[in-house]
Protein backbone atom coordinates (compact mmCIF):
# COMPACT_ATOMS: atom_id res chain seq x y z
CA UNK A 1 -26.21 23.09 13.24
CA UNK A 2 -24.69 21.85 15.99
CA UNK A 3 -22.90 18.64 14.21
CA UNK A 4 -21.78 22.06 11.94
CA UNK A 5 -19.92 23.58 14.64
CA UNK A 6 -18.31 20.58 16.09
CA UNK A 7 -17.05 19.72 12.70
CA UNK A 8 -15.48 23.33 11.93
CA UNK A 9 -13.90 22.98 15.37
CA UNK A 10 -12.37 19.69 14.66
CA UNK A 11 -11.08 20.84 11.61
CA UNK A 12 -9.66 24.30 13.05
CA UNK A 13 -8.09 22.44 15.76
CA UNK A 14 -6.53 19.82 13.47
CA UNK A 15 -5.13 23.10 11.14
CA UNK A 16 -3.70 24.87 13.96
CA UNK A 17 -1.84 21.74 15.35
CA UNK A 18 -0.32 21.65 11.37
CA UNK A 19 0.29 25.61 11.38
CA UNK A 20 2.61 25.22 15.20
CA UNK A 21 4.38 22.23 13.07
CA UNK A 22 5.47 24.25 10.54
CA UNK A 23 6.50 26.61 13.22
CA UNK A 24 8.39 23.43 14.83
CA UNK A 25 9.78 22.78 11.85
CA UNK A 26 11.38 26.34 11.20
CA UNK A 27 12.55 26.35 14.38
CA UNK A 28 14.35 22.93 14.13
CA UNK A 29 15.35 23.47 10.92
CA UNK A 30 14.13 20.42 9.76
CA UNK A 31 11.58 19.24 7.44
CA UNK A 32 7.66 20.23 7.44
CA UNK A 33 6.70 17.08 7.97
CA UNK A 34 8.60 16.11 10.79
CA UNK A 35 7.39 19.41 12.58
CA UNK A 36 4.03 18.21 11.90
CA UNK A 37 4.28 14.66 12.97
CA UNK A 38 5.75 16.15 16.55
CA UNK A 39 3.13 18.60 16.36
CA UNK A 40 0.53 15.93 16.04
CA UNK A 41 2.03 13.72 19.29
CA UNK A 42 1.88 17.31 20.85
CA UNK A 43 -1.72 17.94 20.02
CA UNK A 44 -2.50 14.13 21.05
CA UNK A 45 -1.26 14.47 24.19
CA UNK A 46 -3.23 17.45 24.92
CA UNK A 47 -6.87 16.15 23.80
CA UNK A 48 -6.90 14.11 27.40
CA UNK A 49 -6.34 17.79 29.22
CA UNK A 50 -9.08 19.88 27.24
CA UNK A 51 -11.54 16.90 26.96
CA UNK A 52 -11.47 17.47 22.67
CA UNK A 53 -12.55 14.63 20.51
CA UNK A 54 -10.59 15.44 17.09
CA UNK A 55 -13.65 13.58 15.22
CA UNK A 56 -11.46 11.17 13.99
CA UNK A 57 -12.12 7.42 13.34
CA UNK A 58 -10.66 4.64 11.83
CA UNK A 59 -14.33 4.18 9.53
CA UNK A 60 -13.91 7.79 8.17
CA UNK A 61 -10.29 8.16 7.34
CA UNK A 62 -10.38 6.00 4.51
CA UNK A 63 -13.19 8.62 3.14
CA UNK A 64 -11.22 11.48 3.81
CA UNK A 65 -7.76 10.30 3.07
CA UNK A 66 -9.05 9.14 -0.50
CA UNK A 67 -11.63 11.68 -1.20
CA UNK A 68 -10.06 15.05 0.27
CA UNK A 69 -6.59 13.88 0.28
CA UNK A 70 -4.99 12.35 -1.99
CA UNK A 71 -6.92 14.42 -5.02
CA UNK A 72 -4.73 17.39 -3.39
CA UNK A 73 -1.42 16.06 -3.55
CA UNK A 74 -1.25 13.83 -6.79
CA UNK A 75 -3.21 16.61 -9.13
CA UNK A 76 -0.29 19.17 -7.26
CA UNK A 77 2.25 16.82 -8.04
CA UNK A 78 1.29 16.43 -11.25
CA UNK A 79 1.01 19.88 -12.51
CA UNK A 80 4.72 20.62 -11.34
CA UNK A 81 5.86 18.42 -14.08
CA UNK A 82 7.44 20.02 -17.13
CA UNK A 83 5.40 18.42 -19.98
CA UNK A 84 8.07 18.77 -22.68
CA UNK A 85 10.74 17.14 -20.39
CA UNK A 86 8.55 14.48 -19.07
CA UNK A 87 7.24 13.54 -22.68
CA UNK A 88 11.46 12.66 -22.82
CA UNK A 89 11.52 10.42 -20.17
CA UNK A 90 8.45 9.15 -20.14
CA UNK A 91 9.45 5.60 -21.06
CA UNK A 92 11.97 4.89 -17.93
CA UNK A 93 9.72 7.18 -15.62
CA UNK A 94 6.66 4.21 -17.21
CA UNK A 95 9.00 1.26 -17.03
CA UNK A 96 9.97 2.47 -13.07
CA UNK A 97 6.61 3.31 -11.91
CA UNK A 98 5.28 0.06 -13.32
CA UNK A 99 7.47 -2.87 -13.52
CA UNK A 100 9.61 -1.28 -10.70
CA UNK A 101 6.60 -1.03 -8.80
CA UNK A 102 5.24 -4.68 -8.81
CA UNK A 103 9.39 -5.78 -7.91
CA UNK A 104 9.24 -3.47 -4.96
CA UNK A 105 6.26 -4.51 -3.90
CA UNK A 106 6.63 -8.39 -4.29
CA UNK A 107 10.59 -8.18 -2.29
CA UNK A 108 9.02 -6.17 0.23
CA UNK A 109 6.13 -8.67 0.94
CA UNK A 110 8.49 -11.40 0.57
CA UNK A 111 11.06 -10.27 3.14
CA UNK A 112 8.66 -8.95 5.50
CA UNK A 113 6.64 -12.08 5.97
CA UNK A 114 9.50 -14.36 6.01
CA UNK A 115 11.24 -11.41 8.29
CA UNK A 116 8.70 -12.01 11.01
CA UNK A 117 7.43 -15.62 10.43
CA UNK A 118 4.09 -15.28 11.51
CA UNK A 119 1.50 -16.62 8.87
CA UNK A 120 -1.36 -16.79 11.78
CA UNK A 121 -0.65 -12.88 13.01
CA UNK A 122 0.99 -11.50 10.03
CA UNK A 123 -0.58 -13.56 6.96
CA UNK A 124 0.96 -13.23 2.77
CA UNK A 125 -2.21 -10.86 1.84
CA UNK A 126 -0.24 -8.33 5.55
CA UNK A 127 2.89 -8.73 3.74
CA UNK A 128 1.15 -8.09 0.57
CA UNK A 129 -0.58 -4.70 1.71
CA UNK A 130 2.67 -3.55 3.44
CA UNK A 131 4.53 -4.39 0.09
CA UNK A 132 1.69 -2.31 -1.94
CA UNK A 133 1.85 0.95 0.37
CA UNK A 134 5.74 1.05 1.00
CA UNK A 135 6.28 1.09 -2.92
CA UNK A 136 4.83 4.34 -3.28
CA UNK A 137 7.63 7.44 -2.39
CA UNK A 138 7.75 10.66 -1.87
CA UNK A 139 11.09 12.54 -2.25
CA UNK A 140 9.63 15.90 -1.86
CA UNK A 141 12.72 16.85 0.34
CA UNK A 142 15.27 15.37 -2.13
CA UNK A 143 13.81 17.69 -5.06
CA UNK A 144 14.10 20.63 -2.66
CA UNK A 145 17.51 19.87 -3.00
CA UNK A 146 18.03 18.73 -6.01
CA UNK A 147 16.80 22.30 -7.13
CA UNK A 148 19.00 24.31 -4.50
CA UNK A 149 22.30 22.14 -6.05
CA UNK A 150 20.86 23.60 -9.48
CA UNK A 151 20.80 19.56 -10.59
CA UNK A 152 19.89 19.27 -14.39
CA UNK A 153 15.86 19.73 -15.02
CA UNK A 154 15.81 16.04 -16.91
CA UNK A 155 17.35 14.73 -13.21
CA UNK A 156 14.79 16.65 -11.65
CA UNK A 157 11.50 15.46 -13.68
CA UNK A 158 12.75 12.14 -13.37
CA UNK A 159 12.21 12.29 -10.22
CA UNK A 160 9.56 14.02 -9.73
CA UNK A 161 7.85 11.86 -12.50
CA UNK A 162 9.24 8.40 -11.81
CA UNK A 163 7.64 9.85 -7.87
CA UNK A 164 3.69 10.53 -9.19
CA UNK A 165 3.69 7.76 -11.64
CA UNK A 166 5.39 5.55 -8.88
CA UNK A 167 2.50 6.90 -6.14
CA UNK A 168 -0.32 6.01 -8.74
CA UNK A 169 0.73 2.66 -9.10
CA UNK A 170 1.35 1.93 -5.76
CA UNK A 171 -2.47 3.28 -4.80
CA UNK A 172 -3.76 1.51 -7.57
CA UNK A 173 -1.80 -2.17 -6.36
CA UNK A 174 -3.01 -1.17 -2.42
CA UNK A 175 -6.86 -1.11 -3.66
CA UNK A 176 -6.61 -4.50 -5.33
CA UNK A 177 -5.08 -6.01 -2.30
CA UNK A 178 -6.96 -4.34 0.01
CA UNK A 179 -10.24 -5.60 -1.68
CA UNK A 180 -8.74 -9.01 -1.52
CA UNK A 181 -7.92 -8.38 2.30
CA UNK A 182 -11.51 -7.61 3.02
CA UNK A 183 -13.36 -10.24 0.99
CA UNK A 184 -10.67 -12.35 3.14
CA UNK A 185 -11.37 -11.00 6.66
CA UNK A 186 -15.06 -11.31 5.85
CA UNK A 187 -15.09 -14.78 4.55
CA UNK A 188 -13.08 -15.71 7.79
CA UNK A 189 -10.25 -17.60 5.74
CA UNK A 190 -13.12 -20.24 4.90
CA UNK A 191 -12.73 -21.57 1.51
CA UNK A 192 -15.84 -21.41 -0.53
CA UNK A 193 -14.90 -22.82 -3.54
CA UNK A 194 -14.28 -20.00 -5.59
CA UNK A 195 -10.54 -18.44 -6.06
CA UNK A 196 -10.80 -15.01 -4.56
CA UNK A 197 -8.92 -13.58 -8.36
CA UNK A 198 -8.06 -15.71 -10.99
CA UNK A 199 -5.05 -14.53 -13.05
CA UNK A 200 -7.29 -13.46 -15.61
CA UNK A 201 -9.64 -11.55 -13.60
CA UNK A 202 -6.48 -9.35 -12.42
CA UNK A 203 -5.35 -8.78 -15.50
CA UNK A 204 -8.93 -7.54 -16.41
CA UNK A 205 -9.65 -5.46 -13.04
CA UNK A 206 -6.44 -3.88 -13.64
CA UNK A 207 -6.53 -2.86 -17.06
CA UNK A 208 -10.50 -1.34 -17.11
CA UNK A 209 -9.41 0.39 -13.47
CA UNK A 210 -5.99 2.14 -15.24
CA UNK A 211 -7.08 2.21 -18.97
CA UNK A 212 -10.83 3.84 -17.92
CA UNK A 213 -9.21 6.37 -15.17
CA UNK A 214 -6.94 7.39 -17.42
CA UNK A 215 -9.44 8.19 -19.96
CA UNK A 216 -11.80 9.62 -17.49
CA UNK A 217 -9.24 11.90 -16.44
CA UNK A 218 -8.13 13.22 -19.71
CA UNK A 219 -11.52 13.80 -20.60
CA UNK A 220 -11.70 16.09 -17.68
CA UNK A 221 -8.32 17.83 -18.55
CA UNK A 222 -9.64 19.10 -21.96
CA UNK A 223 -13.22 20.25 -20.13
CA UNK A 224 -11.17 21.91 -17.86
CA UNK A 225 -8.80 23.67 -20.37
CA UNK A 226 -11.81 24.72 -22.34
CA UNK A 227 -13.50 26.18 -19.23
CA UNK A 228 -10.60 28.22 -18.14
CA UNK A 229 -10.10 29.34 -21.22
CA UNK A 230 -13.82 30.54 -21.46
CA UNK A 231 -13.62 32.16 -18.52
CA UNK A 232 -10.86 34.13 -18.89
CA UNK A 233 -10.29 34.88 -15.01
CA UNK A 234 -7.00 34.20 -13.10
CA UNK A 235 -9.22 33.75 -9.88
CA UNK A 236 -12.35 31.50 -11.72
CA UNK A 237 -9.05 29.48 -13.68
CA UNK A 238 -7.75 28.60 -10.09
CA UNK A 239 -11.22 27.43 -8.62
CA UNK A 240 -11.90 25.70 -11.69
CA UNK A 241 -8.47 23.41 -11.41
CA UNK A 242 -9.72 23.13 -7.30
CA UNK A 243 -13.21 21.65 -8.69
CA UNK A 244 -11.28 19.21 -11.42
CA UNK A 245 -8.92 17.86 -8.78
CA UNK A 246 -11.89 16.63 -6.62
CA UNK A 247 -14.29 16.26 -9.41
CA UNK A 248 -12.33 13.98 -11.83
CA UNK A 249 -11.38 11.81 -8.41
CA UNK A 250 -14.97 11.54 -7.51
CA UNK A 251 -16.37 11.03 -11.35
CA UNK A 252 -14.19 8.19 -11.97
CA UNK A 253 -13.86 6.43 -8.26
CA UNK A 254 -17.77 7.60 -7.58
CA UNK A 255 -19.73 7.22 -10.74
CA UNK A 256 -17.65 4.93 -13.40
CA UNK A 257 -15.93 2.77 -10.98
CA UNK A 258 -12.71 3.13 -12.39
CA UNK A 259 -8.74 4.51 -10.53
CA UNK A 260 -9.32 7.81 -9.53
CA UNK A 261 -6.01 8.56 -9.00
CA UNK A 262 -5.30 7.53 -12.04
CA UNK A 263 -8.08 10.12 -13.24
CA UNK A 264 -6.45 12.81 -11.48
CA UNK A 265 -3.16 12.77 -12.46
CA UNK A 266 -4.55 12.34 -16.32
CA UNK A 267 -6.69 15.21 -15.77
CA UNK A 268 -3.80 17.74 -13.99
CA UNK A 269 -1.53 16.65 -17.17
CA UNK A 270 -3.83 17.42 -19.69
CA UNK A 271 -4.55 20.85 -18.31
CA UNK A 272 -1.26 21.50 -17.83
CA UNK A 273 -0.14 20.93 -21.58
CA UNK A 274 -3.60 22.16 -23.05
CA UNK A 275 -2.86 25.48 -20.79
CA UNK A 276 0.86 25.88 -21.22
CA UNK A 277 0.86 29.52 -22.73
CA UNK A 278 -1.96 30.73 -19.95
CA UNK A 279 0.62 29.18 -17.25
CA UNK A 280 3.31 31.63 -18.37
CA UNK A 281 0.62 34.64 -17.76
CA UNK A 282 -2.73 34.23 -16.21
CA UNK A 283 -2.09 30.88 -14.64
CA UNK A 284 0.95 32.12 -13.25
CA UNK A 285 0.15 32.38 -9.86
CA UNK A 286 -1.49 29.15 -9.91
CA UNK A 287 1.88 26.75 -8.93
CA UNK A 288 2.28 28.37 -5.93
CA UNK A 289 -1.48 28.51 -4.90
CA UNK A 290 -1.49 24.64 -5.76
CA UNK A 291 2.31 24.16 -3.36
CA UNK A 292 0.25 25.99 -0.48
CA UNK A 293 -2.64 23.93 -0.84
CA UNK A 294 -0.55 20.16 -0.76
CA UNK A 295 1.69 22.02 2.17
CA UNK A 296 -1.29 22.19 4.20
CA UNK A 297 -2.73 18.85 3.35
CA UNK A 298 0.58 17.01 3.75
CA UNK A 299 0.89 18.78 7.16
CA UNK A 300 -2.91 17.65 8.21
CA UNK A 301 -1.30 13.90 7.17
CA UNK A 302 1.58 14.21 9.76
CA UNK A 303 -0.44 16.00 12.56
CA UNK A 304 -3.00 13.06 12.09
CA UNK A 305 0.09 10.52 12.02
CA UNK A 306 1.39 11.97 15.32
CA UNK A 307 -2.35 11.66 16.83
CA UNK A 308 -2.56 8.02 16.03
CA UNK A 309 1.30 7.37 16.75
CA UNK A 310 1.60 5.28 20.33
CA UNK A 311 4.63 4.50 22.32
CA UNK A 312 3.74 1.41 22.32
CA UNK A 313 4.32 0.93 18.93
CA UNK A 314 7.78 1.00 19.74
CA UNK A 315 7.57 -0.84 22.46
CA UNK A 316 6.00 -3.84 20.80
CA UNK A 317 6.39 -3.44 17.25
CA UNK A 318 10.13 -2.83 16.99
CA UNK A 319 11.16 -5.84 15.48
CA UNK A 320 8.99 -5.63 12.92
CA UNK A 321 9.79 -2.19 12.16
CA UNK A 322 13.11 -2.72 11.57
CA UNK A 323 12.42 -5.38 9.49
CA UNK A 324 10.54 -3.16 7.64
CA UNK A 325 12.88 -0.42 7.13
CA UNK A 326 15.32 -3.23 5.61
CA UNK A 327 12.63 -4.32 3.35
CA UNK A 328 11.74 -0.83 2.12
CA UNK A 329 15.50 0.49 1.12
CA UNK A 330 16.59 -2.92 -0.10
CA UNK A 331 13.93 -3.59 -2.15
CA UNK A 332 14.04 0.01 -3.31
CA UNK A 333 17.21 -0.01 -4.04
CA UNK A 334 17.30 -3.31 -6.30
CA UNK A 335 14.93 -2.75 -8.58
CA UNK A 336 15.78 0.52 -9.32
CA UNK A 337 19.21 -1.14 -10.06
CA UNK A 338 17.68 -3.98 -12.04
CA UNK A 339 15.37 -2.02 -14.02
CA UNK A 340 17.37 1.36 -14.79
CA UNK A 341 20.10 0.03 -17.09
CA UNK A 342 16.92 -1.81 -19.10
CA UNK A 343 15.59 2.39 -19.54
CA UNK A 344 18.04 2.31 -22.41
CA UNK A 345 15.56 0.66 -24.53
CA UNK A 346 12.68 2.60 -24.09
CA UNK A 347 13.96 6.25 -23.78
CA UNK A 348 17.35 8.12 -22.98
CA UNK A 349 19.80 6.04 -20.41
CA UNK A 350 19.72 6.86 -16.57
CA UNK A 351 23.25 7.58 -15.75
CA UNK A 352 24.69 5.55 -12.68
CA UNK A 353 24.82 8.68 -10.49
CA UNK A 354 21.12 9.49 -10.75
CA UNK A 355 20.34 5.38 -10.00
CA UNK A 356 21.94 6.22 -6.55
CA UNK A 357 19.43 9.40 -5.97
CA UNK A 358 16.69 7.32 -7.39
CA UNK A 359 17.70 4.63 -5.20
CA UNK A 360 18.22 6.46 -1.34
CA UNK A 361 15.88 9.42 -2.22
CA UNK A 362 12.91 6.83 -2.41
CA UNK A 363 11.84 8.46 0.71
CA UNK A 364 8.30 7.07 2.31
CA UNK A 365 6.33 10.13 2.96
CA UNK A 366 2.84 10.90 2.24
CA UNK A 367 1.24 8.79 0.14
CA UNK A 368 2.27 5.97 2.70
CA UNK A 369 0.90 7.50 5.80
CA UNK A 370 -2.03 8.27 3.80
CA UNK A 371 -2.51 4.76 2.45
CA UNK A 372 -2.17 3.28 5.76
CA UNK A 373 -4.29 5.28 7.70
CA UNK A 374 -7.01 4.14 5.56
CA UNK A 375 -6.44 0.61 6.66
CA UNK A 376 -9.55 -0.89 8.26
CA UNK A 377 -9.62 -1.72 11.91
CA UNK A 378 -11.51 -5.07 10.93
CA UNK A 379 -8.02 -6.81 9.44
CA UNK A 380 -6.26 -8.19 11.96
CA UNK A 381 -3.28 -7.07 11.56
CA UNK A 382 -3.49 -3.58 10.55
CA UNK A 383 -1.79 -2.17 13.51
CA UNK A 384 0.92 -4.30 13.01
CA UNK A 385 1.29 -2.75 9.16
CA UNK A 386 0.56 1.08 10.46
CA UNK A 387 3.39 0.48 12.90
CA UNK A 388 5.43 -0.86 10.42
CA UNK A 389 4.86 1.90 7.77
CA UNK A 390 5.11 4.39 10.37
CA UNK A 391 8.49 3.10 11.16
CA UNK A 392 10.08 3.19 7.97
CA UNK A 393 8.56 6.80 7.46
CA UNK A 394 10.54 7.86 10.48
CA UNK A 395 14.19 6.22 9.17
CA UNK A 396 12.95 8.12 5.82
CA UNK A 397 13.18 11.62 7.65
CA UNK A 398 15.42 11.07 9.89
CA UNK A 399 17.71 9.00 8.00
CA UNK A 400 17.03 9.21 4.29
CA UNK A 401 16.20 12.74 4.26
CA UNK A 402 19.18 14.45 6.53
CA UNK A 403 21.59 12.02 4.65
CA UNK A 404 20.25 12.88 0.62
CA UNK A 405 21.97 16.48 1.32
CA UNK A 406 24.79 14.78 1.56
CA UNK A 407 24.79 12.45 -1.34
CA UNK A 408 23.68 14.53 -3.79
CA UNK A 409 26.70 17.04 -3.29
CA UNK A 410 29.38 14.61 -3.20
CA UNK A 411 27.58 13.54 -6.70
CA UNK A 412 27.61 16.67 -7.91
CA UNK A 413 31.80 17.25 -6.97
């Protein structure tokens, strides 16, 4: 009982430290989450005072980032999408969030580990991971404001899809190169004779991990749908999409061994366009029930990013945070520029305006302090990666964020 009690205070203390963020935040007038990430150093530099251990440990934040998480925020994100408009754009939101991807993620590896040089401290599969977790965005601020400049919906669920498609990807990439970062660090760099993946086990891992999560996920969308329509209960319909966030995650990651993510955000779609006419009555309250549940989760991210920030970071990491930051916007910027005029040919055309929104509102948010919290304190380099990621994070709100106001009403004159 006692492990009980330590755990709810933990938790309580950790939720209180997100609630004064979002007090921050209003005060500053800034974002949530950069009230939360200075409500997090805040709450860090407190625990030495009160003598609090949060709990929290590098072993069990990969658990709860990808098991309580992440669930959260991509079934949310996913059942904000308009089905009718996405099913429009679904072939340059596909061609982005996959193709666009894997660019991304290869010119960010590339200029990062040429940036710094260092093949002993920072090694290809470093520049590889950074690559994989700084490809997936989050431009939750530059939809706020795409919907307060009354922007078009089809610019607005490009985004917003080209985003969750983009985050699933990215997850999906991190988790193949993480496993090869592992078997790495635990094979010591010795070379056994075998080829860690062979082209055509890739190409295999990859298509039974998307193909099977996707299916796994779908299947839960229609169980879902049936049970809330069964149940006929605005209340038992919300706790019932709660259960098949975490449950299709856990079925598919847990039990088939298959993306999870990938399960979620099939599952969230399906209910969404199986449920379409209850969303417009019973379900109606459920959008906002499912925007307060991802507020508070993406808050708990920040505060925990602001507890594991360190000055010294800064201090000793700069460089490679700044080459970082370059990495991330140039790389996000050209291949959104190489691949948008080829959406032409596989749905309607992205006008030039909306390549430069796509382009400077690929904040990093979430999804990449998630992902890199995860990291494992056995590779060598992780803290050089976290301080990276956490750097480009902080040019993304401070920078990226305050500045796609801006852009997106001189676009709109």
């Amino acid at each position: 009982m006692e492990g009980v009690t330590t755990l709810v205070g933990q938790g309580l203390y950790l939720a209180v430290a997100a609630v004064i963020g979002l007090g921050i935040a209003r005060i500053l007038h800034s974002d949530n989450t950069l009230g939360c990430l200075i409500a997090g150093v805040l709450a860090g530099l407190l625990l030495p005072v009160i003598d609090f251990d949060t709990g929290l440990r590098a072993e069990n934040l990969h658990q709860l980032v990808f098991f309580l998480i992440l669930p959260v925020l991509i079934f949310e994100a996913a059942w904000q999408i308009e089905p009718k408009i996405l099913k429009r754009w679904l072939g340059p939101v596909l061609l982005l969030s996959t193709v666009g991807v894997v660019i991304c993620a290869l010119l960010i590896a590339l200029l990062t580990y040429y940036g710094i040089n260092h093949p002993t401290g920072f090694p290809w599969v470093a520049a590889l991971l950074t690559g994989a977790i700084l490809a997936a965005t989050d431009p939750v601020s530059v939809i706020t404001r795409l919907r307060e400049k009354d922007a078009s919906d089809d610019l607005v669920t490009l985004v917003e899809g080209e985003s969750l498609f983009n985050d699933a990807a990215a997850i999906v990439l991190f988790s193949l190169v993480l496993a090869l970062a592992t078997r790495s660090a635990v094979e010591g760099g010795a070379d056994t004779g075998e080829p860690l993946f062979g082209a055509g086990n890739v190409a295999l891992y990859f298509a039974v991990i998307v193909f099977g999560g996707l299916a796994v996920g779908t299947l839960c969308g229609l169980v879902t749908a049936i049970v809330v329509r069964f149940l006929r209960s605005a209340g038992a319909g919300l706790a019932t999409l709660v259960l098949a966030a975490f449950g299709s995650f856990y079925l598919a990651e847990h039990l088939v061994h298959v993306s999870g993510i990938l399960s979620v955000m099939a599952c969230a779609i399906a209910a969404r366009v199986c449920l379409r006419r209850e969303c417009e009555t019973r379900l109606a309250y459920v959008e906002p029930s499912w925007e307060s549940l991802a507020l508070l989760f993406t808050a708990l991210v920040f505060v925990i990013m602001g507890l594991t920030i360190t000055f010294e970071m800064f201090t000793h990491q700069w460089l490679a945070m700044l080459i970082a930051i370059a990495a991330a916007v140039g790389a996000r910027a050209l291949a959104i520029f190489m691949m948008t005029p080829l959406a032409r040919f596989v749905g309607p055309p992205i006008p030039k305006d909306w390549r430069l929104i796509l382009g400077w509102g690929g904040l990093r948010g979430v999804i990449a302090v998630a992902l890199v919290l995860s990291l494992p304190v056995e590779l060598p380099y992780w803290w050089t990666v976290q301080s990276m990621v956490f750097g480009v994070v902080l040019f993304s709100l401070l920078v990226q964020g305050t500045s796609s106001a801006w852009l997106i009403g001189k676009l709109n004159e």
